[in-house]
C-alpha atoms as a PDB file:
ATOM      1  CA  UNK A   1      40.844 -14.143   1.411  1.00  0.00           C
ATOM      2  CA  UNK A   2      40.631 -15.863   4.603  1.00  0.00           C
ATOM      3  CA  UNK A   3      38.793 -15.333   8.230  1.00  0.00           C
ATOM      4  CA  UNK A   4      42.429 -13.835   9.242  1.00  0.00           C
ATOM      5  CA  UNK A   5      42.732 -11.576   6.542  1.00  0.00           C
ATOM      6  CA  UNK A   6      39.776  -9.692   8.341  1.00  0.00           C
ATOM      7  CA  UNK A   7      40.589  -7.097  11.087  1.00  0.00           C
ATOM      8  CA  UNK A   8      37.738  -6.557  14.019  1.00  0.00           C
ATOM      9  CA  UNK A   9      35.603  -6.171  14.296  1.00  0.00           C
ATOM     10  CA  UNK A  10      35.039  -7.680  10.314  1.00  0.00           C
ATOM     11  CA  UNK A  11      36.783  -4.628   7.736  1.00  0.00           C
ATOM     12  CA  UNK A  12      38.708  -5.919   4.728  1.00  0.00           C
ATOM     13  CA  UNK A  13      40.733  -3.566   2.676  1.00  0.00           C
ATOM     14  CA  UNK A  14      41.681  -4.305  -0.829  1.00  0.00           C
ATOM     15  CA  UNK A  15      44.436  -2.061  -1.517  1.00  0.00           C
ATOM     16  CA  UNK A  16      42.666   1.216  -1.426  1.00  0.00           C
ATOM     17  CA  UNK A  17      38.666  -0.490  -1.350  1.00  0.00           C
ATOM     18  CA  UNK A  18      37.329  -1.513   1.837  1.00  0.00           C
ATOM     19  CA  UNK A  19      35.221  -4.591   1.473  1.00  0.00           C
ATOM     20  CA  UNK A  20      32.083  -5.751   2.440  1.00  0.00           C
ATOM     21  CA  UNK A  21      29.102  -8.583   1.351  1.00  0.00           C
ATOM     22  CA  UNK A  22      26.592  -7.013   0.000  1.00  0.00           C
ATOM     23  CA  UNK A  23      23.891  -9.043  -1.360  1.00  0.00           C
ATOM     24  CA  UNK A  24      22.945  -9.432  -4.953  1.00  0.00           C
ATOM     25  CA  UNK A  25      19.036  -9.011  -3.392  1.00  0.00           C
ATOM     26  CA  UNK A  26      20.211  -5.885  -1.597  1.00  0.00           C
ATOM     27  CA  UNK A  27      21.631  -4.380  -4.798  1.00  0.00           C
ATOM     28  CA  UNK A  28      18.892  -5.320  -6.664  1.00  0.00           C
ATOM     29  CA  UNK A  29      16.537  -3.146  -4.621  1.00  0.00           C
ATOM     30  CA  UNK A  30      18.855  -0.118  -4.992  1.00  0.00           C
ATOM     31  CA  UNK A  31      19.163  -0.116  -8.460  1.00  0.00           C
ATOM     32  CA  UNK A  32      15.059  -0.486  -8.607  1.00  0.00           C
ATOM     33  CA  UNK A  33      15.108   2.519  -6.946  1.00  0.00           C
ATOM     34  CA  UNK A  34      16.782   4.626  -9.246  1.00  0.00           C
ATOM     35  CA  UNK A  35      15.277   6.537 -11.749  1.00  0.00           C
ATOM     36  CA  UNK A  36      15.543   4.301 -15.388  1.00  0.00           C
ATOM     37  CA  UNK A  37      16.664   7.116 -16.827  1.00  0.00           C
ATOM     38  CA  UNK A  38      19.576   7.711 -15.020  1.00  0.00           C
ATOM     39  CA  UNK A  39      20.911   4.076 -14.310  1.00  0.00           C
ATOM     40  CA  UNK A  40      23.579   3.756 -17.269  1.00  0.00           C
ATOM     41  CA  UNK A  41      25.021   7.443 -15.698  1.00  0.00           C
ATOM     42  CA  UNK A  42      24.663   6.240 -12.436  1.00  0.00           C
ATOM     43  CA  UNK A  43      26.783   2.722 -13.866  1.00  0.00           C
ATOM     44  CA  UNK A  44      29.175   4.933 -15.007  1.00  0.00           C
ATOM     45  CA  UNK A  45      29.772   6.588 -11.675  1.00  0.00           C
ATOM     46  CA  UNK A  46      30.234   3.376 -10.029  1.00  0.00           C
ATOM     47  CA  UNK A  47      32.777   2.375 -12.939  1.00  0.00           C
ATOM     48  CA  UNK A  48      34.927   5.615 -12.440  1.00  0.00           C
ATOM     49  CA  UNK A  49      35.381   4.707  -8.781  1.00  0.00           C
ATOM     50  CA  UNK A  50      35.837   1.047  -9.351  1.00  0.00           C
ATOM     51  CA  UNK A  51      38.401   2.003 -12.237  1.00  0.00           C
ATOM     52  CA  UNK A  52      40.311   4.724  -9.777  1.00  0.00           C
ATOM     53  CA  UNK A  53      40.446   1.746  -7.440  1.00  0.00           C
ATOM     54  CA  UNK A  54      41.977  -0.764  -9.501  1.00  0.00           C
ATOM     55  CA  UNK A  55      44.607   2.214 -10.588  1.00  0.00           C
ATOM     56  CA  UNK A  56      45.505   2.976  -7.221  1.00  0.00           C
ATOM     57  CA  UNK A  57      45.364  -0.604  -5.782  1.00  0.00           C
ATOM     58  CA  UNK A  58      46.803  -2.547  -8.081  1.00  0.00           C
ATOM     59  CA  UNK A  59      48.805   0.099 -10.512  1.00  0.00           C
ATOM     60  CA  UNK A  60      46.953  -1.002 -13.360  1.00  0.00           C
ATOM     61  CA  UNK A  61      44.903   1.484 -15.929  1.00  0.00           C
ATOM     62  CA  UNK A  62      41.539  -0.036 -16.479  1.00  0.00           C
ATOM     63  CA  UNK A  63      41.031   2.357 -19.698  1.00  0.00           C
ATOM     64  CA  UNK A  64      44.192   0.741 -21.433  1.00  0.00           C
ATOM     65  CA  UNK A  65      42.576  -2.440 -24.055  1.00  0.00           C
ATOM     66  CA  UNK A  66      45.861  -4.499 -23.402  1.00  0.00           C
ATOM     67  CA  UNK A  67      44.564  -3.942 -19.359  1.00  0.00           C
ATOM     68  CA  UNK A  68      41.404  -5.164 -19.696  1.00  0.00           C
ATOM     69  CA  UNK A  69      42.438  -8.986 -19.355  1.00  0.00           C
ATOM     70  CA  UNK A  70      43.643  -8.152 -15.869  1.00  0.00           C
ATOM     71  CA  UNK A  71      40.919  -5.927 -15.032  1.00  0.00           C
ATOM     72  CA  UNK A  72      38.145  -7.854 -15.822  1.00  0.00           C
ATOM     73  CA  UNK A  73      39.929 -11.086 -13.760  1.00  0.00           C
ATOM     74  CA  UNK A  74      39.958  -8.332 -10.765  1.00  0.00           C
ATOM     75  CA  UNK A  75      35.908  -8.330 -11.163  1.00  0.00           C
ATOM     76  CA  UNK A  76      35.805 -12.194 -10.974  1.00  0.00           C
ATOM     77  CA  UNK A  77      38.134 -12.617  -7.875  1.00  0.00           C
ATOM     78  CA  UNK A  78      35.786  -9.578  -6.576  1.00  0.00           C
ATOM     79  CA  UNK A  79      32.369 -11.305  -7.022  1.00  0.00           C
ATOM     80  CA  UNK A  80      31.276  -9.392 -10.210  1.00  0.00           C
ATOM     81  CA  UNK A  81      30.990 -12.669 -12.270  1.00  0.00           C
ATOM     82  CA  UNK A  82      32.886 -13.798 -15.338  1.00  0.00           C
ATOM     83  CA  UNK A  83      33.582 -10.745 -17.216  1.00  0.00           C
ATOM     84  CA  UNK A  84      36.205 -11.457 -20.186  1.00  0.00           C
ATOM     85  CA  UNK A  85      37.322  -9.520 -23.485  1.00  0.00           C
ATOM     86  CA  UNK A  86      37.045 -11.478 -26.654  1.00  0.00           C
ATOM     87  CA  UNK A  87      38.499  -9.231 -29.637  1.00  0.00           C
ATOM     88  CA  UNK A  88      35.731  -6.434 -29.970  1.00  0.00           C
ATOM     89  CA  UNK A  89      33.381  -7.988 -26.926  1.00  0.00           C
ATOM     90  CA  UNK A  90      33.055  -7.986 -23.388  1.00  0.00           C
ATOM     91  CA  UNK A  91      31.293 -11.046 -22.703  1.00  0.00           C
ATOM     92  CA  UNK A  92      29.534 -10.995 -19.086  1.00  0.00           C
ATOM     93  CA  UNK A  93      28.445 -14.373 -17.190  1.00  0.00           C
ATOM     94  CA  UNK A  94      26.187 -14.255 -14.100  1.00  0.00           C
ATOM     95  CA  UNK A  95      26.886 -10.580 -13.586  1.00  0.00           C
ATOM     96  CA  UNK A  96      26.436  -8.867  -9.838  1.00  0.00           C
ATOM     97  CA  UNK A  97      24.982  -6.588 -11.433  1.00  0.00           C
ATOM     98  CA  UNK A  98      21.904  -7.827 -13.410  1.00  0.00           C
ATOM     99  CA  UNK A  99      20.236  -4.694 -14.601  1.00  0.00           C
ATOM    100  CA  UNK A 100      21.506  -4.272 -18.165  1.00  0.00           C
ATOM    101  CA  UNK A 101      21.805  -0.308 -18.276  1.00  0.00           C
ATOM    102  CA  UNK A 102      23.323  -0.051 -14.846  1.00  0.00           C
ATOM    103  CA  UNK A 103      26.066  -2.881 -16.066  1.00  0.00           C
ATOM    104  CA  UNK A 104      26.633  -0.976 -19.349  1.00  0.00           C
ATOM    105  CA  UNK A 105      27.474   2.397 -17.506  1.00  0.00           C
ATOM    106  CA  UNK A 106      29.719   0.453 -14.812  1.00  0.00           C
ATOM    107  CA  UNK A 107      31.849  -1.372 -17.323  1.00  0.00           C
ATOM    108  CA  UNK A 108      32.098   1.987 -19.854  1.00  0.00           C
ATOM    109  CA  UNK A 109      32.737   3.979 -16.656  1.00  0.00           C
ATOM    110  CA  UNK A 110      35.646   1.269 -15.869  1.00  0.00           C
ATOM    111  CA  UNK A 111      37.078   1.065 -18.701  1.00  0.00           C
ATOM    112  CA  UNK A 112      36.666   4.520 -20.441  1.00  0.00           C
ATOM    113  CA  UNK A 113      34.731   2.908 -23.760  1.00  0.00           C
ATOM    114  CA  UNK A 114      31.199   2.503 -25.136  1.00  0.00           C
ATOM    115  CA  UNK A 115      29.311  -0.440 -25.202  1.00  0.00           C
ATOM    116  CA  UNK A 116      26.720  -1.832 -27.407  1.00  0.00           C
ATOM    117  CA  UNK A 117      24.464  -4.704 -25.939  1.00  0.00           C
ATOM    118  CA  UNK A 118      24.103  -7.498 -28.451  1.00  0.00           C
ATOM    119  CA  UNK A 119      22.945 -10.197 -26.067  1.00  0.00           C
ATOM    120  CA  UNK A 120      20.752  -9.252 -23.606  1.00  0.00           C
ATOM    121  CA  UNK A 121      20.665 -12.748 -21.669  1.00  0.00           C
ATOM    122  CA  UNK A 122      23.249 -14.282 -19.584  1.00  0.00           C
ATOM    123  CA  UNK A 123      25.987 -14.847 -21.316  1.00  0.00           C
ATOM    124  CA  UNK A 124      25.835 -11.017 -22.176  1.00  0.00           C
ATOM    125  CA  UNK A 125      27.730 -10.051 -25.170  1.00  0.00           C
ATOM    126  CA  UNK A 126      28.899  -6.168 -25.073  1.00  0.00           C
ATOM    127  CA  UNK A 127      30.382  -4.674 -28.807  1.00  0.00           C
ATOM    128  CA  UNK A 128      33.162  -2.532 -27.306  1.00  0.00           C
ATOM    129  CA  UNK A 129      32.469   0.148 -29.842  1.00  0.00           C
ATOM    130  CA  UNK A 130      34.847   3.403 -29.064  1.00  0.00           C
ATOM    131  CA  UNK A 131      37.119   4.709 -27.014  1.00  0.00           C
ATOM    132  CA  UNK A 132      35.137   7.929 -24.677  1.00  0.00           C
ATOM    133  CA  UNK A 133      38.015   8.999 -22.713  1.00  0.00           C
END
């Protein structure tokens, strides 16, 4: 992305996705808003638009496994941090989103699976453990 890639006065589209900076701070402060109870659902909601984004921008299906290499790069170029897939792990570094319950419902949302949290610290390690869709 450059300066001229922006349109006045300052939207960016990505395929479908209009883009803005948003601050990690600012995001922060939403998600402590939320109930705790409801932050893995409200992950997931985030994920299902994030994945219908990614199908309609780039013609990619976030829910297919052999996908997920792709996918997850689209979350690094994006500003989500490193987010890979290691055999039966998602393995997140320095993740936008830092709240663990609200990541777990974005990525399952994304990619249509369930996640178990093994490591809670950064690197995060995520057990893919079934398919939910």
């Amino acid at each position: 992305m450059a300066i001229y890639d922006w349109k006045f006065p300052g939207e960016y589209y990505c395929g479908v996705s209009r883009i803005a900076f948003f601050s990690q701070e600012n995001l922060n402060t939403l998600v402590d808003l939320l109930p705790k109870d409801k932050l893995r659902e409200t992950g997931r909601k985030v994920g299902d638009a994030m994945r219908l984004s990614i199908q309609a921008s780039f013609n990619i299906d976030p829910t297919k496994r052999e996908n997920w290499p792709e996918v997850l790069k689209r979350l690094r170029v994006f500003g989500y941090g490193d987010v890979i897939y290691r055999d039966k792990f998602i393995i997140a570094k320095n993740p936008f989103i830092g709240n663990l319950q609200m990541l777990l419902g974005f990525l399952e949302g994304m990619l249509g699976c369930s996640l178990e949290p093994r490591i809670t610290t950064s690197p995060m390690v995520l057990e893919v453990i079934e398919r939910s869709r």
